[in-house]
PDB file of N, CA and C in Angstrom:
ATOM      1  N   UNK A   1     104.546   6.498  76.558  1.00  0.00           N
ATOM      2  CA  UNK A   1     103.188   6.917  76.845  1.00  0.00           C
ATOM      3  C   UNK A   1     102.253   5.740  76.590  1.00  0.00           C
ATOM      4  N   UNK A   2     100.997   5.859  77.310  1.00  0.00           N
ATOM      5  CA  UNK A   2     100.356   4.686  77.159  1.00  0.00           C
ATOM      6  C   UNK A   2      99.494   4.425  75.378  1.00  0.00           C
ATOM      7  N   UNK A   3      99.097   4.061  75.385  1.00  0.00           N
ATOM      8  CA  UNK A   3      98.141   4.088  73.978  1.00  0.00           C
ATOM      9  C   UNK A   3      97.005   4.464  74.455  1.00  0.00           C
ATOM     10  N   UNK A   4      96.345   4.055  75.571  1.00  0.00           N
ATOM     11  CA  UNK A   4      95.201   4.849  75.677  1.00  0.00           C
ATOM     12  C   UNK A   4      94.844   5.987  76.448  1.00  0.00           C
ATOM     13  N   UNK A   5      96.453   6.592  76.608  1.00  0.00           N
ATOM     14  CA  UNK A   5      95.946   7.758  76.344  1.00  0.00           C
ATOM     15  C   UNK A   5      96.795   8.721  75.514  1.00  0.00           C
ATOM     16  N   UNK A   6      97.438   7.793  74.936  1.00  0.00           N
ATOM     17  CA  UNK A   6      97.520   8.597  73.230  1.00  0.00           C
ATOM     18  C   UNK A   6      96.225   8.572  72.623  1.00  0.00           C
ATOM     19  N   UNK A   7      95.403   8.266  72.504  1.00  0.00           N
ATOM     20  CA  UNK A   7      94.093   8.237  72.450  1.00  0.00           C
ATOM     21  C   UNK A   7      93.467   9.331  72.541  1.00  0.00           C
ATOM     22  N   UNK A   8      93.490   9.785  73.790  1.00  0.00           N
ATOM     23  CA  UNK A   8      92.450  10.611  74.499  1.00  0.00           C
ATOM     24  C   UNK A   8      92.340  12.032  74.007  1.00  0.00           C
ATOM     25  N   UNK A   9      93.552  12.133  73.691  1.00  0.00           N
ATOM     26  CA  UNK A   9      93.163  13.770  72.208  1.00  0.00           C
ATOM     27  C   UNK A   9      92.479  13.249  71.581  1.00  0.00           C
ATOM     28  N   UNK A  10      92.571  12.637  69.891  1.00  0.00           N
ATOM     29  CA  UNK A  10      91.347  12.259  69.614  1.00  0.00           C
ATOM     30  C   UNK A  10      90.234  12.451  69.908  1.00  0.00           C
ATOM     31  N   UNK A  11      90.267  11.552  71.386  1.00  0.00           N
ATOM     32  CA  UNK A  11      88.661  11.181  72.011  1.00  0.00           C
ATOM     33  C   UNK A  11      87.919  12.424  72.467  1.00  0.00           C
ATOM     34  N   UNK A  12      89.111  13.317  72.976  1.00  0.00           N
ATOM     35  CA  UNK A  12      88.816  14.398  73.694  1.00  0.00           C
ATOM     36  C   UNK A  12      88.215  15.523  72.610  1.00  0.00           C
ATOM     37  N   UNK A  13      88.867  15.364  71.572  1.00  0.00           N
ATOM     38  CA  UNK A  13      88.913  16.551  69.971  1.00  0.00           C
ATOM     39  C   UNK A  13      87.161  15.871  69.351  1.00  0.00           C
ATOM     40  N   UNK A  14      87.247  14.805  69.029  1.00  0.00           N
ATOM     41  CA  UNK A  14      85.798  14.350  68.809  1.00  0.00           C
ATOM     42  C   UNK A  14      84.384  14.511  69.752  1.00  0.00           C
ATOM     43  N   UNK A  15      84.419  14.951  71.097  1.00  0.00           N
ATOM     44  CA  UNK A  15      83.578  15.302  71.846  1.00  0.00           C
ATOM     45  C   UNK A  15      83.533  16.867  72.160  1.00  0.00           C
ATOM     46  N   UNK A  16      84.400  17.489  71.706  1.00  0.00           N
ATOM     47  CA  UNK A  16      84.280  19.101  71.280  1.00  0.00           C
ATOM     48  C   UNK A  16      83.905  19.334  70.043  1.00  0.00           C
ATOM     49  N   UNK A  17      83.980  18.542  69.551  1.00  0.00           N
ATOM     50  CA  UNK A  17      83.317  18.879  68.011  1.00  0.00           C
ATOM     51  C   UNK A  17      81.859  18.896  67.858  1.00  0.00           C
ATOM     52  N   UNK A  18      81.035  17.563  68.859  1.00  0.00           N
ATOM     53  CA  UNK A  18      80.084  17.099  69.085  1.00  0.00           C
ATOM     54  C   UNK A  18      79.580  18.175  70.049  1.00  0.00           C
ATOM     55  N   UNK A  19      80.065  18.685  70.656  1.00  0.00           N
ATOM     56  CA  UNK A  19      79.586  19.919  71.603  1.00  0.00           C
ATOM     57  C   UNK A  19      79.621  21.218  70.760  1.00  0.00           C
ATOM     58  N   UNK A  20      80.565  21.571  69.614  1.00  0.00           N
ATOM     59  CA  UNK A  20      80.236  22.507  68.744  1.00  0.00           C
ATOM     60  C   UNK A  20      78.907  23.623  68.880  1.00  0.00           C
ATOM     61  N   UNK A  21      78.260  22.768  68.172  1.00  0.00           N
ATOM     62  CA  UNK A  21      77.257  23.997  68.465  1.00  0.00           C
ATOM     63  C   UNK A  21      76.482  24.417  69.374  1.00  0.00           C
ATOM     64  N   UNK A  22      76.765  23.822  71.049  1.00  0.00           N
ATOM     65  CA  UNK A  22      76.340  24.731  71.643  1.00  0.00           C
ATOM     66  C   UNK A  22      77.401  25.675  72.901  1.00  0.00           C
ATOM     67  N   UNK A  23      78.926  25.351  72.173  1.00  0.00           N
ATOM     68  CA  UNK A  23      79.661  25.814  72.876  1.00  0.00           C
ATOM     69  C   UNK A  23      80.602  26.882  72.019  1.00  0.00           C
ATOM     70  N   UNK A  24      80.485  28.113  72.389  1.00  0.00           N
ATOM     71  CA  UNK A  24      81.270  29.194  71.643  1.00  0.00           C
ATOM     72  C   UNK A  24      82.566  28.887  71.379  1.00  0.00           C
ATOM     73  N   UNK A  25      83.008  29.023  70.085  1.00  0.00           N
ATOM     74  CA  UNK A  25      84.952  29.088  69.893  1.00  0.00           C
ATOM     75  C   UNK A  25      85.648  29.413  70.950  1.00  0.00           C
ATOM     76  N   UNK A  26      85.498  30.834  71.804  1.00  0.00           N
ATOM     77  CA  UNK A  26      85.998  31.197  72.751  1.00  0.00           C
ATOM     78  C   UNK A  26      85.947  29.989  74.248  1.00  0.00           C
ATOM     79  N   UNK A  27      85.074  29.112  74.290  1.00  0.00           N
ATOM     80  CA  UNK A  27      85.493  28.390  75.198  1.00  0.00           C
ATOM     81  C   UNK A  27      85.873  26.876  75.298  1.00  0.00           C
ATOM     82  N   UNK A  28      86.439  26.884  73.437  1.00  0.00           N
ATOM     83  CA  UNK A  28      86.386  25.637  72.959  1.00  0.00           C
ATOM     84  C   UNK A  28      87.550  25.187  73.975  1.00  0.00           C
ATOM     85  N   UNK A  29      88.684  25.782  73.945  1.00  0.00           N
ATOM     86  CA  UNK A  29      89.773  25.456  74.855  1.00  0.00           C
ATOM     87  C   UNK A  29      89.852  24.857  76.213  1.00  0.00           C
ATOM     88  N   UNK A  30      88.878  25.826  76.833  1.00  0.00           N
ATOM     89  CA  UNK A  30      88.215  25.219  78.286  1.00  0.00           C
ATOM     90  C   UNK A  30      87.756  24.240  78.279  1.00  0.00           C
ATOM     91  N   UNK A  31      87.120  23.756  77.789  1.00  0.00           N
ATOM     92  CA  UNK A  31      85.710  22.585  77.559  1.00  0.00           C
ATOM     93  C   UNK A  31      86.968  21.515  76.938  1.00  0.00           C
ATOM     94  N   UNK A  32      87.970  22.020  76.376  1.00  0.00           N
ATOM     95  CA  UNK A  32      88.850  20.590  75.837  1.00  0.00           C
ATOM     96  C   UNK A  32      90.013  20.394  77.130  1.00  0.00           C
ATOM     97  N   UNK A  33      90.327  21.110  77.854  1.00  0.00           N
ATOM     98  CA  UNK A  33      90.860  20.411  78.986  1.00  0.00           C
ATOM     99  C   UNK A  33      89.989  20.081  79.910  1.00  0.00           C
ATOM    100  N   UNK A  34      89.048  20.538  80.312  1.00  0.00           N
ATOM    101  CA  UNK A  34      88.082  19.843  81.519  1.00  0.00           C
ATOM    102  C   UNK A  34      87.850  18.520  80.612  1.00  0.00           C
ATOM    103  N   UNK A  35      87.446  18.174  79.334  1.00  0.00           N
ATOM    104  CA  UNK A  35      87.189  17.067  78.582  1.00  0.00           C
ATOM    105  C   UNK A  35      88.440  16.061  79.107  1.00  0.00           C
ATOM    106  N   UNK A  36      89.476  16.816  78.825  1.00  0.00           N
ATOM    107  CA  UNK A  36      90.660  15.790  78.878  1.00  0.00           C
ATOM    108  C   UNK A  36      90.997  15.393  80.302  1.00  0.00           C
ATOM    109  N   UNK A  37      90.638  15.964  81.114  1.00  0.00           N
ATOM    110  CA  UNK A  37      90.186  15.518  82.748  1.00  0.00           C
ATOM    111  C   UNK A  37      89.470  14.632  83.139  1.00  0.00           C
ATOM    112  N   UNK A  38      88.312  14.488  82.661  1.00  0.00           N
ATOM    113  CA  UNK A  38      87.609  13.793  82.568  1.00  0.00           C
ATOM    114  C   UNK A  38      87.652  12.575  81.946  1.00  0.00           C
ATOM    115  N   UNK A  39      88.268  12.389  80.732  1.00  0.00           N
ATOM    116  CA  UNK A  39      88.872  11.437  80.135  1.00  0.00           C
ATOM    117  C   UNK A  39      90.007  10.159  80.458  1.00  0.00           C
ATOM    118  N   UNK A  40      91.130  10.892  80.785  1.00  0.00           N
ATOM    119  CA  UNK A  40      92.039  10.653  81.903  1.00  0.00           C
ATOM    120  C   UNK A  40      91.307  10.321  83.151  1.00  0.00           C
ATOM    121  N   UNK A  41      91.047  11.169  84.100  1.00  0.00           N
ATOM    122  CA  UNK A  41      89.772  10.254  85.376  1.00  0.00           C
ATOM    123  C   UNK A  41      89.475   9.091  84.923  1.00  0.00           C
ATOM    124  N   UNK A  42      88.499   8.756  83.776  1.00  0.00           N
ATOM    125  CA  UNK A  42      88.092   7.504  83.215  1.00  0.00           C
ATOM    126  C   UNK A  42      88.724   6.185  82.927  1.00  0.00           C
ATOM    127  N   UNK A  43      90.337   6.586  83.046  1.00  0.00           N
ATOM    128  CA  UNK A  43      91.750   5.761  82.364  1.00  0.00           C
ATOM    129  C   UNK A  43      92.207   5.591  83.825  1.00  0.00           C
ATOM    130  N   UNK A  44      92.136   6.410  84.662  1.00  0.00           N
ATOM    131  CA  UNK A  44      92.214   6.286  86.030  1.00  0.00           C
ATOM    132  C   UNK A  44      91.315   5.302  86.996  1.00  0.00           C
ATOM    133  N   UNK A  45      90.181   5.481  86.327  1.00  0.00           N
ATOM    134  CA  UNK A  45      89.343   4.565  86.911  1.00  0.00           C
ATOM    135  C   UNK A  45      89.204   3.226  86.944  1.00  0.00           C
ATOM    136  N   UNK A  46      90.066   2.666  85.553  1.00  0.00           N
ATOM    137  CA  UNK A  46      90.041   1.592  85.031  1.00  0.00           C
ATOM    138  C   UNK A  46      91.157   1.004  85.588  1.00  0.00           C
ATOM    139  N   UNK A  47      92.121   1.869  86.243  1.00  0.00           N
ATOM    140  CA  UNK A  47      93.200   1.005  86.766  1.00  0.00           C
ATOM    141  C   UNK A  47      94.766   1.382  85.957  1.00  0.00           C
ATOM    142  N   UNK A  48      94.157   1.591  84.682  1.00  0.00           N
ATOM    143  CA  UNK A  48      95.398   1.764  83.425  1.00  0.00           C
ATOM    144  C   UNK A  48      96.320   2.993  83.799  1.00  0.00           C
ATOM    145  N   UNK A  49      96.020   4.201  85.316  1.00  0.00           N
ATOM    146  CA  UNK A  49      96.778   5.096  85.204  1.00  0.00           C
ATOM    147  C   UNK A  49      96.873   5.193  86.935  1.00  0.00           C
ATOM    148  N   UNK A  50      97.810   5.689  87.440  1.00  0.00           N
ATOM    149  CA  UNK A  50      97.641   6.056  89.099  1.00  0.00           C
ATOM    150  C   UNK A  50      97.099   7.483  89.216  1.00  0.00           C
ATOM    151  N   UNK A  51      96.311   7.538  90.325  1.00  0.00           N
ATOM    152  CA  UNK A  51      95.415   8.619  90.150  1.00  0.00           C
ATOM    153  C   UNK A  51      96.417  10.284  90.654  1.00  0.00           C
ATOM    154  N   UNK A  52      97.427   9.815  90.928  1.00  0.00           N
ATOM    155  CA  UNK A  52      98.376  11.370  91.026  1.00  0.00           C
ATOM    156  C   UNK A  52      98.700  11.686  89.665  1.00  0.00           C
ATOM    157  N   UNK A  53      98.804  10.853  88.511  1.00  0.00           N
ATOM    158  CA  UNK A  53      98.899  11.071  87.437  1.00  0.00           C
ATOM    159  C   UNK A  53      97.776  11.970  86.815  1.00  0.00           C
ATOM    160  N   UNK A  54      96.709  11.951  86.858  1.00  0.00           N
ATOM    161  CA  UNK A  54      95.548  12.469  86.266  1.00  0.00           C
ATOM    162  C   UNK A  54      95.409  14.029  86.299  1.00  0.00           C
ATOM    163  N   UNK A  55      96.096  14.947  87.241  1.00  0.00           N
ATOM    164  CA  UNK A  55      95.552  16.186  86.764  1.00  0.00           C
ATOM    165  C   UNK A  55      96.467  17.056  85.424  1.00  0.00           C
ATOM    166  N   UNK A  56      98.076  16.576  85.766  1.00  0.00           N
ATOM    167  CA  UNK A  56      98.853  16.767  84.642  1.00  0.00           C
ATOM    168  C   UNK A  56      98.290  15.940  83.532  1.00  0.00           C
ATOM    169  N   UNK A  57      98.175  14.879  83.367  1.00  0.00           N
ATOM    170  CA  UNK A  57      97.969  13.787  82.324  1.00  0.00           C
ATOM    171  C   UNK A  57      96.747  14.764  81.663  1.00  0.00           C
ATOM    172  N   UNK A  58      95.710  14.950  82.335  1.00  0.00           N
ATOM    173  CA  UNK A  58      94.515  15.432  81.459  1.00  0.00           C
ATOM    174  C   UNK A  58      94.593  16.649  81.118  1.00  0.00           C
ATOM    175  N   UNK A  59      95.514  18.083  81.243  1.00  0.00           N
ATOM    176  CA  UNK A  59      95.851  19.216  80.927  1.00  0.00           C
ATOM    177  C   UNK A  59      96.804  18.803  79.712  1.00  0.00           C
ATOM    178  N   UNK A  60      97.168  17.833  79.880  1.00  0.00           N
ATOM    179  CA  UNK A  60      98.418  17.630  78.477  1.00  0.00           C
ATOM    180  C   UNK A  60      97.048  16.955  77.315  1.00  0.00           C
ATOM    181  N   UNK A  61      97.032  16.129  78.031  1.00  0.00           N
ATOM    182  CA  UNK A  61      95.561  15.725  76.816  1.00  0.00           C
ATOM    183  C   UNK A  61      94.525  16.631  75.974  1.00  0.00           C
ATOM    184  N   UNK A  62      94.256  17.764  76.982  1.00  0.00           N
ATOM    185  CA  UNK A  62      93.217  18.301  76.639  1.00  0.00           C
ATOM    186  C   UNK A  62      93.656  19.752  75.561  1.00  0.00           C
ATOM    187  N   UNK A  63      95.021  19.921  75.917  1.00  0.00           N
ATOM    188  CA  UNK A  63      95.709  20.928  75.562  1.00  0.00           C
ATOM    189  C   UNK A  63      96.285  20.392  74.083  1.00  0.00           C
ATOM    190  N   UNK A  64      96.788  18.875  74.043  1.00  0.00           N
ATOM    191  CA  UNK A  64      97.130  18.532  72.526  1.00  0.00           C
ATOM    192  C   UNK A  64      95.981  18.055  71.814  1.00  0.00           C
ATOM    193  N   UNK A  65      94.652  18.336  72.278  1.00  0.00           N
ATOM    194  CA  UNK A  65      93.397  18.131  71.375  1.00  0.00           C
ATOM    195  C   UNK A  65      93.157  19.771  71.361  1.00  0.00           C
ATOM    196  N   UNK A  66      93.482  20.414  71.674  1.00  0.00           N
ATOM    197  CA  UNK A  66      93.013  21.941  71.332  1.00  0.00           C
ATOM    198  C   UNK A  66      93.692  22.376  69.956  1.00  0.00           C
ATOM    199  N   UNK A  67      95.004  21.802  70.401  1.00  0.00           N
ATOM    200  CA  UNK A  67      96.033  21.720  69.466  1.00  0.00           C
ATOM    201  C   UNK A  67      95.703  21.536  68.105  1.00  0.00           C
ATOM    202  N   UNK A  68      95.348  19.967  68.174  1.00  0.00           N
ATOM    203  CA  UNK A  68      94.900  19.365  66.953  1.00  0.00           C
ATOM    204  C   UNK A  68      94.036  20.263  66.000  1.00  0.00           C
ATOM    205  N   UNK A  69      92.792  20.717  67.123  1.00  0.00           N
ATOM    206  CA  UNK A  69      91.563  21.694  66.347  1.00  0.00           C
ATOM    207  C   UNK A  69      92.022  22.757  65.987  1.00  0.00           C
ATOM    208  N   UNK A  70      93.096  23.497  66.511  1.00  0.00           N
ATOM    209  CA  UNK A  70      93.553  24.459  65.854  1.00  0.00           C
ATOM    210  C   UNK A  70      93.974  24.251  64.421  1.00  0.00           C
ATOM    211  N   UNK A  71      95.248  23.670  64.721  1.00  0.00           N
ATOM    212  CA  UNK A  71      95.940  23.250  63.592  1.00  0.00           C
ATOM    213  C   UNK A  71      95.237  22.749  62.294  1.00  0.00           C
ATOM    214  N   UNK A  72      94.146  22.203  62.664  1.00  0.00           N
ATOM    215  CA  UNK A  72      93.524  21.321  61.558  1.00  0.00           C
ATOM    216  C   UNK A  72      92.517  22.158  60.789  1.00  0.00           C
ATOM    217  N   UNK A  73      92.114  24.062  61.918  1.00  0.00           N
ATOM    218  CA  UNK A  73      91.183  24.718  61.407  1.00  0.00           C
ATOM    219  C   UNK A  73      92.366  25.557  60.218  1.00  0.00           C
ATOM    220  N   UNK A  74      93.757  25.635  60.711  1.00  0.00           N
ATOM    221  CA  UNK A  74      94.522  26.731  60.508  1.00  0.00           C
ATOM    222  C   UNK A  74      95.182  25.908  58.791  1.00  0.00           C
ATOM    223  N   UNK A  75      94.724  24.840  58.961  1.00  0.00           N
ATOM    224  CA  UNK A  75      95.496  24.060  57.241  1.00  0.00           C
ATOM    225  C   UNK A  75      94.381  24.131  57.202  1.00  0.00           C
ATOM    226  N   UNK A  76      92.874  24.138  57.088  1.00  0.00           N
ATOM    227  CA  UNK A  76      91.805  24.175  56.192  1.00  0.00           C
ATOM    228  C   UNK A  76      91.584  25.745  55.687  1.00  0.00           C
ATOM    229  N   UNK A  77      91.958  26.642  56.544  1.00  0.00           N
ATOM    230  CA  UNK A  77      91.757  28.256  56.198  1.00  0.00           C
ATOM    231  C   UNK A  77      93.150  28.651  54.783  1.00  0.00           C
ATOM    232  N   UNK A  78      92.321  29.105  53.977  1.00  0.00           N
ATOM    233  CA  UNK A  78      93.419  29.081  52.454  1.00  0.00           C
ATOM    234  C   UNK A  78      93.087  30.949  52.528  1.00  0.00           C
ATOM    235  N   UNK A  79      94.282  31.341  52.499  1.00  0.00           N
ATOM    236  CA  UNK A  79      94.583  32.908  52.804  1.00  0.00           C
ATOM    237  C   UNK A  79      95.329  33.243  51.130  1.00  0.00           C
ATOM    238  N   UNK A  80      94.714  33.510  50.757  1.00  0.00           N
ATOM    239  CA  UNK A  80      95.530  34.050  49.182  1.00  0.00           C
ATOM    240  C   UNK A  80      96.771  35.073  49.465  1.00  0.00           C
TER     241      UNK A  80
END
C-alpha cells in the first residue's frame, strides 16, 4: 500500500472530528467515506494513484477511519 494513503484514515478521521459539531453521530460514517473519496481523488490528482483506483481506494479509506473512531470511542467508554 502506498504511504500516502496509509495516511488518508488519519487525514480522513481528523477532518470528521473537525466537522463534529455540526455533523450528527448518525452520519459520522457517511461524511467519513465521502471524506475518504475525496481524499483519495486528491492522491489521484497528484499522479500518486490511477484514477480507476479511487472509488474502491476511498471506501476502504473512509471505512478504516470510521473504524478508527469507533474503536478509539469504544476503548475510551469504561463500562463497570
Amino acid at each position: 500500500m502506498d504511504p500516502l494513503i496509509a495516511a488518508g484514515a488519519p487525514i480522513v478521521l481528523a477532518l470528521v472530528q473537525t466537522l463534529a459539531p455540526v455533523v450528527h453521530d448518525r452520519w459520522k460514517p457517511a461524511v467519513s467515506i465521502l471524506l475518504g473519496l475525496v481524499v483519495v481523488a486528491a492522491i489521484a490528482a497528484s499522479g500518486e494513484l490511477p484514477w480507476a483506483q479511487v472509488p474502491l481506494t476511498g471506501i476502504v479509506v473512509g471505512l478504516a477511519a470510521s473504524g478508527l473512531y469507533s474503536g478509539g470511542r469504544t476503548m475510551r467508554e469504561h463500562k463497570p
